[in-house]
PDB file of N, CA and C in Angstrom:
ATOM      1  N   UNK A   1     120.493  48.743 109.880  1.00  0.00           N
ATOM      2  CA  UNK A   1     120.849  47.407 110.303  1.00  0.00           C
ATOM      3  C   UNK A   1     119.916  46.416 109.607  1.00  0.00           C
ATOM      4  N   UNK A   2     120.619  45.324 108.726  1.00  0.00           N
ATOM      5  CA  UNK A   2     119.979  44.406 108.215  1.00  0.00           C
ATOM      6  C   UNK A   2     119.010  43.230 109.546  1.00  0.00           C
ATOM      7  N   UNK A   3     117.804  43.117 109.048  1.00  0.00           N
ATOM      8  CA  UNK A   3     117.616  41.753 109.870  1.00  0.00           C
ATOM      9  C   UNK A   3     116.866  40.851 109.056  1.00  0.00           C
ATOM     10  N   UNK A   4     117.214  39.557 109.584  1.00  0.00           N
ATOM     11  CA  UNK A   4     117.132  38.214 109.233  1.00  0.00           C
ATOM     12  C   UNK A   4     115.772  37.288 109.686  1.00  0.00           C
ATOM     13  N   UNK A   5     115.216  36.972 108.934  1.00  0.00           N
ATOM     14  CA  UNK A   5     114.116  36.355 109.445  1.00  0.00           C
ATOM     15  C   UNK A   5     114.423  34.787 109.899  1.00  0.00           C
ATOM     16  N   UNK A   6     113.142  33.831 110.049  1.00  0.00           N
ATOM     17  CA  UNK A   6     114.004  32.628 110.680  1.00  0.00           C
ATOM     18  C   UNK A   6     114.672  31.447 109.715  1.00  0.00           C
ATOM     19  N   UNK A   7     113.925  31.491 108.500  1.00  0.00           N
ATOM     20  CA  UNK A   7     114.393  30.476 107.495  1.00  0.00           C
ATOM     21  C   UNK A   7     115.610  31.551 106.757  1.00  0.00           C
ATOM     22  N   UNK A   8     115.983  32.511 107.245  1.00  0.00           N
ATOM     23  CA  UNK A   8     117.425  33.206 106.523  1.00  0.00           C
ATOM     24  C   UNK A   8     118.520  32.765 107.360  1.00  0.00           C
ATOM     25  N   UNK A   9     117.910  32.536 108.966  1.00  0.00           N
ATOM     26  CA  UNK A   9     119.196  32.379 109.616  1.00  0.00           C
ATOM     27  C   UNK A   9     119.527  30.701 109.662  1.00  0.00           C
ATOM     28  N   UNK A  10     118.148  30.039 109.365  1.00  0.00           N
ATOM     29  CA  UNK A  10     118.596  28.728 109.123  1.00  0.00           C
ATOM     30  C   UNK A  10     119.080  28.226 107.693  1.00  0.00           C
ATOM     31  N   UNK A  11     118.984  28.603 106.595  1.00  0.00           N
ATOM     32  CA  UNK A  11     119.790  28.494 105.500  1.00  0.00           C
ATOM     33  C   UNK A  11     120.995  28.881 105.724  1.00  0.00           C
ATOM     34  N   UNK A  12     121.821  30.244 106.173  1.00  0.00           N
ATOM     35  CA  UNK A  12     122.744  30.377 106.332  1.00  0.00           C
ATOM     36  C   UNK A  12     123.489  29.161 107.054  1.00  0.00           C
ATOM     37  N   UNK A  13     123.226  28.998 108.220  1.00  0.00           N
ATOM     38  CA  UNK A  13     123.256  27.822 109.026  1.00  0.00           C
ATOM     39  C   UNK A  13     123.408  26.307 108.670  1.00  0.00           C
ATOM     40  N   UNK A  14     122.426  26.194 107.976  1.00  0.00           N
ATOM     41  CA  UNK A  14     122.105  25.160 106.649  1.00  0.00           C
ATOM     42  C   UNK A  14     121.459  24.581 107.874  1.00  0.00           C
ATOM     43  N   UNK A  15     120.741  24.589 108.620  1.00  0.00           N
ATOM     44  CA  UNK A  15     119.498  23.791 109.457  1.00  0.00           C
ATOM     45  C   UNK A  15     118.233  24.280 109.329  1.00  0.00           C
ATOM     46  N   UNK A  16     116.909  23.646 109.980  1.00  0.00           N
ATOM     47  CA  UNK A  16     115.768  23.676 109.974  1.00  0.00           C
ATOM     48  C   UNK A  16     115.284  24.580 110.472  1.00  0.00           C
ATOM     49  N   UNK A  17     114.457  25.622 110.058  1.00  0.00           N
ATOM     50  CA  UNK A  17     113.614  27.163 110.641  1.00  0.00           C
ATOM     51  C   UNK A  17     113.554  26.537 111.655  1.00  0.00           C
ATOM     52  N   UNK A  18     112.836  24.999 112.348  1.00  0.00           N
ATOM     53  CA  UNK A  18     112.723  24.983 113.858  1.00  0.00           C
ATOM     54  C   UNK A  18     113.400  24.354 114.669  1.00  0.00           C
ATOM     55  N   UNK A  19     114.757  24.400 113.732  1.00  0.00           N
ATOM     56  CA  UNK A  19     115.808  24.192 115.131  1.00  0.00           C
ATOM     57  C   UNK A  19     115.949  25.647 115.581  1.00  0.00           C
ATOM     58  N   UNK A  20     116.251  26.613 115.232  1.00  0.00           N
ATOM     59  CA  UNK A  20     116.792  27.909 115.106  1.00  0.00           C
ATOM     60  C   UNK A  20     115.625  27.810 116.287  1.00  0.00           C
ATOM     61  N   UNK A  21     114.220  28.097 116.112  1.00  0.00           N
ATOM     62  CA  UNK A  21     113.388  28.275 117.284  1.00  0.00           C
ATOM     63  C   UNK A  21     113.636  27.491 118.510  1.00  0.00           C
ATOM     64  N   UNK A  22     113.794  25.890 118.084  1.00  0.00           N
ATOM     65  CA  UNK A  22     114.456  25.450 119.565  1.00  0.00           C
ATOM     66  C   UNK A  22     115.304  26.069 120.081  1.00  0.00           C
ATOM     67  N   UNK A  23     116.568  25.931 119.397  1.00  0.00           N
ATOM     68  CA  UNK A  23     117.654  26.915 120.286  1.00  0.00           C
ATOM     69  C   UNK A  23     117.412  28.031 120.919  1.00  0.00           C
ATOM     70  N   UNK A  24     116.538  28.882 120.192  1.00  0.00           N
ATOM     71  CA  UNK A  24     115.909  30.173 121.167  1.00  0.00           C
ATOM     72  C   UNK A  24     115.395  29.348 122.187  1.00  0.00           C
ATOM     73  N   UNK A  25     114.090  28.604 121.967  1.00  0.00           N
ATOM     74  CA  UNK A  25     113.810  28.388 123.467  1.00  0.00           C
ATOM     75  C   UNK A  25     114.461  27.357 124.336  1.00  0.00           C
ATOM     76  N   UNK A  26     115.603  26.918 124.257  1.00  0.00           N
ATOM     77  CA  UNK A  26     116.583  26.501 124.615  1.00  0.00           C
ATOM     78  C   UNK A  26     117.281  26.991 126.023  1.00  0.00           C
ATOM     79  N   UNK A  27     117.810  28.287 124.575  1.00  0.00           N
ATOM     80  CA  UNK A  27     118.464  29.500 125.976  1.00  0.00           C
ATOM     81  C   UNK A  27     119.645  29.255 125.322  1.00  0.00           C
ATOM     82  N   UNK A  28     119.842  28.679 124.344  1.00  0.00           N
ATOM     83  CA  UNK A  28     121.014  28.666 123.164  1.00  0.00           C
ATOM     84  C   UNK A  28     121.864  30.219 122.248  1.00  0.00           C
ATOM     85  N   UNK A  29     120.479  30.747 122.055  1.00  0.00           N
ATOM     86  CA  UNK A  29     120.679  31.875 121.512  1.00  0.00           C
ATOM     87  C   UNK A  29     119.910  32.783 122.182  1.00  0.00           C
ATOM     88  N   UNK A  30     120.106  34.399 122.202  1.00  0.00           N
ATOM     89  CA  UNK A  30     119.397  35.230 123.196  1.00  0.00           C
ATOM     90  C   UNK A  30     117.706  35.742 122.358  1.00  0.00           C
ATOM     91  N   UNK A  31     117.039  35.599 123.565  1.00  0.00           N
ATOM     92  CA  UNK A  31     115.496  36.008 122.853  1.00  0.00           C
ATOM     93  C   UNK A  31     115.938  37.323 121.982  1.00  0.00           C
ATOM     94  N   UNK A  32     114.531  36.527 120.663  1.00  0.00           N
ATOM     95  CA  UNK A  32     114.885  37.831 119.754  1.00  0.00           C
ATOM     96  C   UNK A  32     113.633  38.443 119.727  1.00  0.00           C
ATOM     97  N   UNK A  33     114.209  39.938 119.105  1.00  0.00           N
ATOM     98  CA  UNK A  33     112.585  41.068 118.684  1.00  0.00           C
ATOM     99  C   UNK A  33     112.106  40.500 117.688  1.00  0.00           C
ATOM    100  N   UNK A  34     110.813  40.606 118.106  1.00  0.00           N
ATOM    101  CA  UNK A  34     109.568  40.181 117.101  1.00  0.00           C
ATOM    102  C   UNK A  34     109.248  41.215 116.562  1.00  0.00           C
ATOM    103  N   UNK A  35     108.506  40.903 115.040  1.00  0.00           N
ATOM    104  CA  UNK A  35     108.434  42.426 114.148  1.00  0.00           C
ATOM    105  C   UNK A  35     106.736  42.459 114.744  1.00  0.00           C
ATOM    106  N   UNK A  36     106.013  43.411 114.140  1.00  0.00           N
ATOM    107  CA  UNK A  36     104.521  43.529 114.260  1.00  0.00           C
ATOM    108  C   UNK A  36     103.910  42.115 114.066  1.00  0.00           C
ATOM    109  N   UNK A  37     103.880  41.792 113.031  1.00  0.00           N
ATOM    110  CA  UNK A  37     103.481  40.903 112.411  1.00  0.00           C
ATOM    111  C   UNK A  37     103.869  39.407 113.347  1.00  0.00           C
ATOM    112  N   UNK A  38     104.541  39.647 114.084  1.00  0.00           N
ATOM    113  CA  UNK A  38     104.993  38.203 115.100  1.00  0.00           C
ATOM    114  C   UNK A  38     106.359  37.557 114.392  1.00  0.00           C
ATOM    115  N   UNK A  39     106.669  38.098 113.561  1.00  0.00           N
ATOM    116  CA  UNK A  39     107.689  37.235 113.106  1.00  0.00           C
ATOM    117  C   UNK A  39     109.117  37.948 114.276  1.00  0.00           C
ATOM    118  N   UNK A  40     109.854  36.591 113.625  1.00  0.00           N
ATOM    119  CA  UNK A  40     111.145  36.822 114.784  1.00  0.00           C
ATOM    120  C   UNK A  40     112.469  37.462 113.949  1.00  0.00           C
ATOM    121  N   UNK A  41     113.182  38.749 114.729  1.00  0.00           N
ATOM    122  CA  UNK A  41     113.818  39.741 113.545  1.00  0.00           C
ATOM    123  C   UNK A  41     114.870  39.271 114.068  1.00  0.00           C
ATOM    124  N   UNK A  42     115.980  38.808 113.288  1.00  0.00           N
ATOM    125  CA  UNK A  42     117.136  38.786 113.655  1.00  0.00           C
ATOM    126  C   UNK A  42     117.881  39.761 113.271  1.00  0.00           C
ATOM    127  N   UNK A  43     118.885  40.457 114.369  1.00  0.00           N
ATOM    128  CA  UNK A  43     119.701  41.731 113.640  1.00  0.00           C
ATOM    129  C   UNK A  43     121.331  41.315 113.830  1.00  0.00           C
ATOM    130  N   UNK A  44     121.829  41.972 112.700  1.00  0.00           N
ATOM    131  CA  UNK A  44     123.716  41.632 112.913  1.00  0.00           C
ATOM    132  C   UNK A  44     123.905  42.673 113.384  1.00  0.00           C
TER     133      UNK A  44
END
């Protein structure tokens, strides 16, 4: 399974790495897994 980091899902999108984070903490989109490193993994 491919995953997406946060400026992949906001290019796709064509918006800002921290809208994508607002919307998470929103409650827009469902909390995502964080890799080791803290980054946020998006999976399709």
């Amino acid at each position: 399974m491919r995953s997406y980091r946060t400026s992949e899902i906001a290019g796709i999108f064509g918006i800002h790495p921290n809208t994508v984070i607002l919307y998470e903490k929103w409650g827009y989109i469902a909390p995502v897994k964080r890799e080791e490193n803290g980054y946020r993994a998006f999976n399709h």
